[in-house]
N, C-alpha and C. Protein backbone atom coordinates (compact mmCIF):
# COMPACT_ATOMS: atom_id res chain seq x y z
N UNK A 1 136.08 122.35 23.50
CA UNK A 1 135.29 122.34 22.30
C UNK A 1 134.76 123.76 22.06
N UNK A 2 135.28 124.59 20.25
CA UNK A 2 134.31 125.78 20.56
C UNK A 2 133.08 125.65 20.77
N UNK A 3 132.29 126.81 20.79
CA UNK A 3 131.14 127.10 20.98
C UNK A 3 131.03 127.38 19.40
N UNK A 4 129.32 127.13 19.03
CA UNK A 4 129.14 127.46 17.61
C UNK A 4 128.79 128.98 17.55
N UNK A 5 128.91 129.39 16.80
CA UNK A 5 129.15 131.01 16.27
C UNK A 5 127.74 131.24 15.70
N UNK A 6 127.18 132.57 15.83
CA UNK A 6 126.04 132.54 14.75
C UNK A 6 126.40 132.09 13.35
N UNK A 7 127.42 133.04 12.86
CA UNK A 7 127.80 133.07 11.88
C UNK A 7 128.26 131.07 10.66
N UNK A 8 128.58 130.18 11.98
CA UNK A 8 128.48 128.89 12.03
C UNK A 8 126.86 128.40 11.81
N UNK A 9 126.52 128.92 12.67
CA UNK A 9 125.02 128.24 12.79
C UNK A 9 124.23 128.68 11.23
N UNK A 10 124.02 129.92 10.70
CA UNK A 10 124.19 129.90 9.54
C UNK A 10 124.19 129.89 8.72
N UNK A 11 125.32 129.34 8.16
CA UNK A 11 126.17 128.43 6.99
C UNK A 11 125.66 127.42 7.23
N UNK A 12 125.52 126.37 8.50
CA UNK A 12 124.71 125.33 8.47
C UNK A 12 123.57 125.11 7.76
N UNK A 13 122.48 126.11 8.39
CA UNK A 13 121.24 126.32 8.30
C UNK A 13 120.92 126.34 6.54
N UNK A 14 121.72 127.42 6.11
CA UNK A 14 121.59 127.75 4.30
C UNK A 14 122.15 125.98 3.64
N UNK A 15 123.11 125.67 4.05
CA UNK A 15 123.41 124.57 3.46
C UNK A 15 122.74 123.29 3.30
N UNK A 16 122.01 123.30 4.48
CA UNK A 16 120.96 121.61 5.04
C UNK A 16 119.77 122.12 4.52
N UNK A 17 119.70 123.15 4.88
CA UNK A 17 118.02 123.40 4.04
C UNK A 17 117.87 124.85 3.39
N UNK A 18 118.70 125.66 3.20
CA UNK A 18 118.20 126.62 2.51
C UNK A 18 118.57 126.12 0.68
N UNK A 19 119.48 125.77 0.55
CA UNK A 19 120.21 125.26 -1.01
C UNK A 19 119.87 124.28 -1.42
N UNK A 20 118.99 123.02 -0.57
CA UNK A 20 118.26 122.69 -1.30
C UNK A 20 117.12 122.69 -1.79
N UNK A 21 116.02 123.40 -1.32
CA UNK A 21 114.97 124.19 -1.37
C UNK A 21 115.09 124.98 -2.67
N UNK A 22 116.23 125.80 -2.68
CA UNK A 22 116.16 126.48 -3.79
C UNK A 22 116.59 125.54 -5.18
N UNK A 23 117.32 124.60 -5.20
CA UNK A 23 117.43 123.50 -6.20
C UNK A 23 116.06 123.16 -6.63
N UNK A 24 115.60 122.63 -5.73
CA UNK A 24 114.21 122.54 -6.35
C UNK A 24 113.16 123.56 -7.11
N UNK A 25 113.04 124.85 -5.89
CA UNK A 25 112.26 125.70 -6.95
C UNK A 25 112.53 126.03 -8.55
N UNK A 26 114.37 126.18 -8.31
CA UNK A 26 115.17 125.93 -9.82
C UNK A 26 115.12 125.05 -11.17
N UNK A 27 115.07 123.69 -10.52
CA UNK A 27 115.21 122.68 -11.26
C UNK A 27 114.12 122.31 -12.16
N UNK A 28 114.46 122.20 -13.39
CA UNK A 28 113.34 121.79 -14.39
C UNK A 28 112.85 120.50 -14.43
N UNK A 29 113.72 119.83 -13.77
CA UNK A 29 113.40 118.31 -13.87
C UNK A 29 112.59 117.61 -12.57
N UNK A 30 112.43 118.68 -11.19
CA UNK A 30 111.42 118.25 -10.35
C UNK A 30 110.25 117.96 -10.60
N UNK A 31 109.49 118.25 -11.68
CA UNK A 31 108.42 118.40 -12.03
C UNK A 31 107.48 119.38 -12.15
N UNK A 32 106.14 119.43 -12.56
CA UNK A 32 105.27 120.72 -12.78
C UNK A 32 104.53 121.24 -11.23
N UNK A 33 104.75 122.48 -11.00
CA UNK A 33 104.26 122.99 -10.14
C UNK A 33 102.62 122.20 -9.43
N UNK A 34 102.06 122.45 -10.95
CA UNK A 34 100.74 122.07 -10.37
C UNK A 34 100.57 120.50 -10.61
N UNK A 35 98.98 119.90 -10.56
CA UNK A 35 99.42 118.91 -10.29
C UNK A 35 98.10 118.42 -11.62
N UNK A 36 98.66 117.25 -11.88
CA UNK A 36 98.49 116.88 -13.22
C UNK A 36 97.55 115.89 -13.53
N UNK A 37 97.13 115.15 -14.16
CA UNK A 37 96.15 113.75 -14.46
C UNK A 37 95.48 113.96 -13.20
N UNK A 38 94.91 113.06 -12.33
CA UNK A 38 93.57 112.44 -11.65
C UNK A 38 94.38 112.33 -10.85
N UNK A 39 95.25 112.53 -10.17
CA UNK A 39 96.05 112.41 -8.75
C UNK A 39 95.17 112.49 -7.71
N UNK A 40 95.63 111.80 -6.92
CA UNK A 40 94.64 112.39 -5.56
C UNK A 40 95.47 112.86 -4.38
N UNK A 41 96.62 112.90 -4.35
CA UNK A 41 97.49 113.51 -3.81
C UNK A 41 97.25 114.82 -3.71
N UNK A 42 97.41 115.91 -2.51
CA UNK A 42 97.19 117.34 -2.63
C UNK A 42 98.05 118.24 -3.41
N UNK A 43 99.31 117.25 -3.46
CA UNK A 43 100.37 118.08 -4.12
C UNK A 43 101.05 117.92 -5.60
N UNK A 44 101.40 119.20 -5.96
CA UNK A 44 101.96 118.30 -7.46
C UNK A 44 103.51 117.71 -6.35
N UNK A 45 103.87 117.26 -7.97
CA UNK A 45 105.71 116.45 -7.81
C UNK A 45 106.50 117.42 -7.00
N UNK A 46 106.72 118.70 -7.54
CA UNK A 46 107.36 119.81 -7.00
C UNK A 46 107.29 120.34 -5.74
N UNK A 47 105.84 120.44 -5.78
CA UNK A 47 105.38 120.87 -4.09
C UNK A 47 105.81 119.76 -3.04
N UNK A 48 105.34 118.01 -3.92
CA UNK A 48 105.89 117.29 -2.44
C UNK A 48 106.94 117.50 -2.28
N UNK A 49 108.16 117.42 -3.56
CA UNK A 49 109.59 117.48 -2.75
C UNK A 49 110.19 118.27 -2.00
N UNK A 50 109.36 120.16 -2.83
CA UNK A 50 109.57 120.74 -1.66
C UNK A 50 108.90 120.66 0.22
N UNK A 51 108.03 119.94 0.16
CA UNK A 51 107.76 119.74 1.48
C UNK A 51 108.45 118.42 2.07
N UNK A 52 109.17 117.64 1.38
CA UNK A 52 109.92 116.60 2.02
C UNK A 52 111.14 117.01 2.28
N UNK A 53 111.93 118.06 1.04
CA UNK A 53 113.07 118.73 1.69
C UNK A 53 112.97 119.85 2.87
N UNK A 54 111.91 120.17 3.26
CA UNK A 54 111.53 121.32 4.25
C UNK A 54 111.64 120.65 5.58
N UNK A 55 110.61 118.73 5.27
CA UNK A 55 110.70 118.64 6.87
C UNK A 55 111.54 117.73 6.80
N UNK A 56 112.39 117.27 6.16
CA UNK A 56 113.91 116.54 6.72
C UNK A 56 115.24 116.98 6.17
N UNK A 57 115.17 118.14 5.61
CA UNK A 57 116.54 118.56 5.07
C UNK A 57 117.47 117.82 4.15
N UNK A 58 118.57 117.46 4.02
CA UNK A 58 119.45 116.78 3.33
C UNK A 58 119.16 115.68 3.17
N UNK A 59 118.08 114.69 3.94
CA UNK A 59 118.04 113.53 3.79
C UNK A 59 117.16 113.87 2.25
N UNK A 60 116.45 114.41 2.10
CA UNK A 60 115.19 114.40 1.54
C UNK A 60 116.03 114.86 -0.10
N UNK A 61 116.89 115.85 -0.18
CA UNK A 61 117.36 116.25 -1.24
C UNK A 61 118.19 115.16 -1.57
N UNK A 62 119.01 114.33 -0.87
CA UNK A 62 119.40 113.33 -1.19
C UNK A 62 118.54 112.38 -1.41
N UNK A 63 117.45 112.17 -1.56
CA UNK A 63 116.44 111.18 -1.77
C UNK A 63 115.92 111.91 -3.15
N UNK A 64 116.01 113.41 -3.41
CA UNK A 64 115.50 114.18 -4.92
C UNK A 64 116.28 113.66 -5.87
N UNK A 65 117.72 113.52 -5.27
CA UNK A 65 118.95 113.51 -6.25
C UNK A 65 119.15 111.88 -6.31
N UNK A 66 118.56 111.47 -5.87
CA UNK A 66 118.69 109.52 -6.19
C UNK A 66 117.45 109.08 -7.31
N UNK A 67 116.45 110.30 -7.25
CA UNK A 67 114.92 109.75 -7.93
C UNK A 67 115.35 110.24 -8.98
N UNK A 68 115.96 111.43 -9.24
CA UNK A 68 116.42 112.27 -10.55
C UNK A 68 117.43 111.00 -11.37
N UNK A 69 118.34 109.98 -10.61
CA UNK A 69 119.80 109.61 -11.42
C UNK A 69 118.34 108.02 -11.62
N UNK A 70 117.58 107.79 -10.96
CA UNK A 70 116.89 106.65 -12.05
C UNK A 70 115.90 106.65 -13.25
N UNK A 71 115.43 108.36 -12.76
CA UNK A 71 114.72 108.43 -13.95
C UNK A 71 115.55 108.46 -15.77
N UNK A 72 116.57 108.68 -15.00
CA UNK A 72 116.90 108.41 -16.55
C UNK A 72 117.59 107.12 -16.84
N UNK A 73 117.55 106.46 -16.20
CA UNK A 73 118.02 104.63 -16.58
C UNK A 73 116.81 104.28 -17.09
């Protein structure tokens, strides 16, 4: 079995969590930075997802990209 390469390790790394991180800061449709009405949540929409894609990676952007395809049904 090889050994993983930095250069492997990575491409991993940017792919599981660096690209989607930046989708989000990108995306117009995550929501508003700050945070809006009477929430009592600390975070706006944007900030949680970026902290849900931070601490689970792909699961979490795949959980952005499932909330994004119902909001519009």
């Amino acid at each position: 079995m090889p050994a993983l390469t930095p250069l492997t390790a990575w491409i991993i790394v940017t792919i599981v969590y660096i690209l989607p991180l930046v989708h989000i800061v990108f995306s117009k449709r995550a929501g508003p930075w700050r945070i809006t009405g009477t929430s009592k949540c600390p975070f706006s929409p944007r900030a949680g997802w970026f902290v849900i894609i931070l601490l689970t990676g792909i699961i979490g952007w795949i959980a952005f990209i499932r909330s994004l395809s119902k909001k519009q049904h």
